[in-house]
C-alpha atoms as a PDB file:
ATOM      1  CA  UNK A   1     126.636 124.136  67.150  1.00  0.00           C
ATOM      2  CA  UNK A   2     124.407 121.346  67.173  1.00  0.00           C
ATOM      3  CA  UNK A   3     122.359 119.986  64.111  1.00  0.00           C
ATOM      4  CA  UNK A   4     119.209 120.303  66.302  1.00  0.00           C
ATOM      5  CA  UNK A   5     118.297 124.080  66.312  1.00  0.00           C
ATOM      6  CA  UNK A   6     115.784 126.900  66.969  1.00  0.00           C
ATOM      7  CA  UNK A   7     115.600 130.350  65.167  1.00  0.00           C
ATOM      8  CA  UNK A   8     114.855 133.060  67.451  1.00  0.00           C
ATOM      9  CA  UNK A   9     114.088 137.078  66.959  1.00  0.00           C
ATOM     10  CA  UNK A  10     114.961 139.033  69.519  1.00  0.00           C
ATOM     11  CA  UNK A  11     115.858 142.798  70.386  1.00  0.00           C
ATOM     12  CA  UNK A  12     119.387 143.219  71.049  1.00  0.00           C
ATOM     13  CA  UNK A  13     120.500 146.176  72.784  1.00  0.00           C
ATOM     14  CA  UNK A  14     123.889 146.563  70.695  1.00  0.00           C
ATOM     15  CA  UNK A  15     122.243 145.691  67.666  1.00  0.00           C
ATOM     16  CA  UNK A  16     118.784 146.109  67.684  1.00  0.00           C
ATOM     17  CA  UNK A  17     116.300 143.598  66.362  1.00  0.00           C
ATOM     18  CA  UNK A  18     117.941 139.965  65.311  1.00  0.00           C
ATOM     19  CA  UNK A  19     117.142 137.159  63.593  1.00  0.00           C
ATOM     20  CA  UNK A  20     119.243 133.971  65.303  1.00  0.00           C
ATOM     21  CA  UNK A  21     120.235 130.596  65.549  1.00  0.00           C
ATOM     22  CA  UNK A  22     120.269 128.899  69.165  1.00  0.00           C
ATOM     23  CA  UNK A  23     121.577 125.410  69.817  1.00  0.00           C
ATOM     24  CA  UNK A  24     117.912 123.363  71.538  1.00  0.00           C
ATOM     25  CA  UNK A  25     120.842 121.280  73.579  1.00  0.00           C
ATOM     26  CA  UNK A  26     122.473 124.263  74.985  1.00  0.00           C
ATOM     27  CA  UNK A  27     120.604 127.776  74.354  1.00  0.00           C
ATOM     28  CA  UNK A  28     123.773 129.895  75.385  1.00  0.00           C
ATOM     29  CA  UNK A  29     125.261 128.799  72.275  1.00  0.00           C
ATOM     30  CA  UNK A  30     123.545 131.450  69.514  1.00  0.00           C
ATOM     31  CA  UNK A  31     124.786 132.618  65.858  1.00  0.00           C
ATOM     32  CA  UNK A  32     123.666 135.675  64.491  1.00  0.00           C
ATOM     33  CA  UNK A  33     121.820 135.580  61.305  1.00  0.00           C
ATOM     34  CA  UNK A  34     120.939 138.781  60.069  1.00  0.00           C
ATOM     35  CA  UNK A  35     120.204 142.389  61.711  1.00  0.00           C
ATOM     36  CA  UNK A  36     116.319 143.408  60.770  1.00  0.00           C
ATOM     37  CA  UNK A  37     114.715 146.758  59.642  1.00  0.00           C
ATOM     38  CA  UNK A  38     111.265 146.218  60.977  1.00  0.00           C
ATOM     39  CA  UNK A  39     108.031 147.556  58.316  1.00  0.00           C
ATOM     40  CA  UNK A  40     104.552 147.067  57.844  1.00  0.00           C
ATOM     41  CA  UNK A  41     103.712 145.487  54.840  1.00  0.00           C
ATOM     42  CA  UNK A  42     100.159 144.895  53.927  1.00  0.00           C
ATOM     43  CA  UNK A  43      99.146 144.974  57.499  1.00  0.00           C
ATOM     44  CA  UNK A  44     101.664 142.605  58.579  1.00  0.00           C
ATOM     45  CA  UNK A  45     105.319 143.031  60.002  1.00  0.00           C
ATOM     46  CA  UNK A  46     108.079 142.500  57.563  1.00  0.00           C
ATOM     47  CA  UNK A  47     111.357 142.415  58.827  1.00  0.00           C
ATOM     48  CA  UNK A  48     114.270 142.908  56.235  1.00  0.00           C
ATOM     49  CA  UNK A  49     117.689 142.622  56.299  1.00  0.00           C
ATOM     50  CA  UNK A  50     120.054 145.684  57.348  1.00  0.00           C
ATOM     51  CA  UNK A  51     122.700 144.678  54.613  1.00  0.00           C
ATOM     52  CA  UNK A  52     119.796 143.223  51.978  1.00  0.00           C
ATOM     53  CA  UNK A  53     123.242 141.041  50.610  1.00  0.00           C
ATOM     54  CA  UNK A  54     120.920 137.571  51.070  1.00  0.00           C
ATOM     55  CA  UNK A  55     117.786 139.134  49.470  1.00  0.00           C
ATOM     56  CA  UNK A  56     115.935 137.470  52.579  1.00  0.00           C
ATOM     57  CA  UNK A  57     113.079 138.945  54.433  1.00  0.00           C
ATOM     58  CA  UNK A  58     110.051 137.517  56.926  1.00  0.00           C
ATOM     59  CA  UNK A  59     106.400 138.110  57.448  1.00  0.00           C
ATOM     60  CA  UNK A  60     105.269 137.742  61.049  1.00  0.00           C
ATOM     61  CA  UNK A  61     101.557 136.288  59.935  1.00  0.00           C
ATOM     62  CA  UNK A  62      98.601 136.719  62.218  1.00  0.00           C
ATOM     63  CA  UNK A  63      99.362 133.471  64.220  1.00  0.00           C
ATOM     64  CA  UNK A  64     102.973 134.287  65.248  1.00  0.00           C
ATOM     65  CA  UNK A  65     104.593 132.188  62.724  1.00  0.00           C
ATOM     66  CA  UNK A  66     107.387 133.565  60.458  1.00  0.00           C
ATOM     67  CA  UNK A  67     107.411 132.856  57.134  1.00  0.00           C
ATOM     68  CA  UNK A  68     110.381 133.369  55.508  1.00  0.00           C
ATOM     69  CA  UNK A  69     110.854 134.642  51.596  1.00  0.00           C
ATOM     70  CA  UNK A  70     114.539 135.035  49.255  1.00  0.00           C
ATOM     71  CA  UNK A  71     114.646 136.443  45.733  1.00  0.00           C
ATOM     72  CA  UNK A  72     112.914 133.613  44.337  1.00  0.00           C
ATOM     73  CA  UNK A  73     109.502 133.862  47.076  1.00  0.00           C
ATOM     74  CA  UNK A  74     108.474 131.977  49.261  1.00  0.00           C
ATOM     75  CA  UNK A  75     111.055 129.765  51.310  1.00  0.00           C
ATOM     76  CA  UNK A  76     109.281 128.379  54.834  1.00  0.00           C
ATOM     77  CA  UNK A  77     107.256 128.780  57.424  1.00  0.00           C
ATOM     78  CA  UNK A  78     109.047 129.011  61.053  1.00  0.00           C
ATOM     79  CA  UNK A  79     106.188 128.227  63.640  1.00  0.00           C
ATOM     80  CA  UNK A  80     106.058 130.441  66.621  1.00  0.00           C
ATOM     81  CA  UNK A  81     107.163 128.749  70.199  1.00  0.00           C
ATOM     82  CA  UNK A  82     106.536 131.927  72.353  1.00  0.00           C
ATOM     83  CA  UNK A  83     105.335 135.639  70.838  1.00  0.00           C
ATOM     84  CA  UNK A  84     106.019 138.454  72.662  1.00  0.00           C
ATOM     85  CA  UNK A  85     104.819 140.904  70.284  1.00  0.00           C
ATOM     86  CA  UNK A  86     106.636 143.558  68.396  1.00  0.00           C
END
């Protein structure tokens, strides 16, 4: 894959909701990240990881962007492209 990539959520219809990688040179090239559980947390979406091995889990905020949290806290903010709405 390329060093230049996007991270995507989308619903799979094998797996369900993902959390991806996709190349910005060639978007046909994707690596799965994690499969989510999808909760509401304080008003907001939280999306966790099925396994919960990495300790990860994201906040869709108000605007669209995902901000992403590990055991320590806070991690980033990915910034929304195109929101389709959960």
């Amino acid at each position: 894959m390329d060093k230049d990539i996007l991270y995507g959520l989308r619903i799979d219809k094998a797996l369900g909701l993902i959390f991806e990688l996709i190349s910005v040179t060639n978007h046909s090239e994707r690596a799965l990240r994690a499969e989510l559980i999808k909760s509401i947390e304080h008003g907001k979406i939280k999306l966790t990881d099925k396994d919960g091995s990495r300790g990860e889990y994201y906040i869709i905020e108000n605007n669209g962007n995902i901000s992403v949290y590990d055991k320590q806290g806070y991690v980033f903010t990915l910034r929304m492209l195109k929101y389709h709405g959960f």
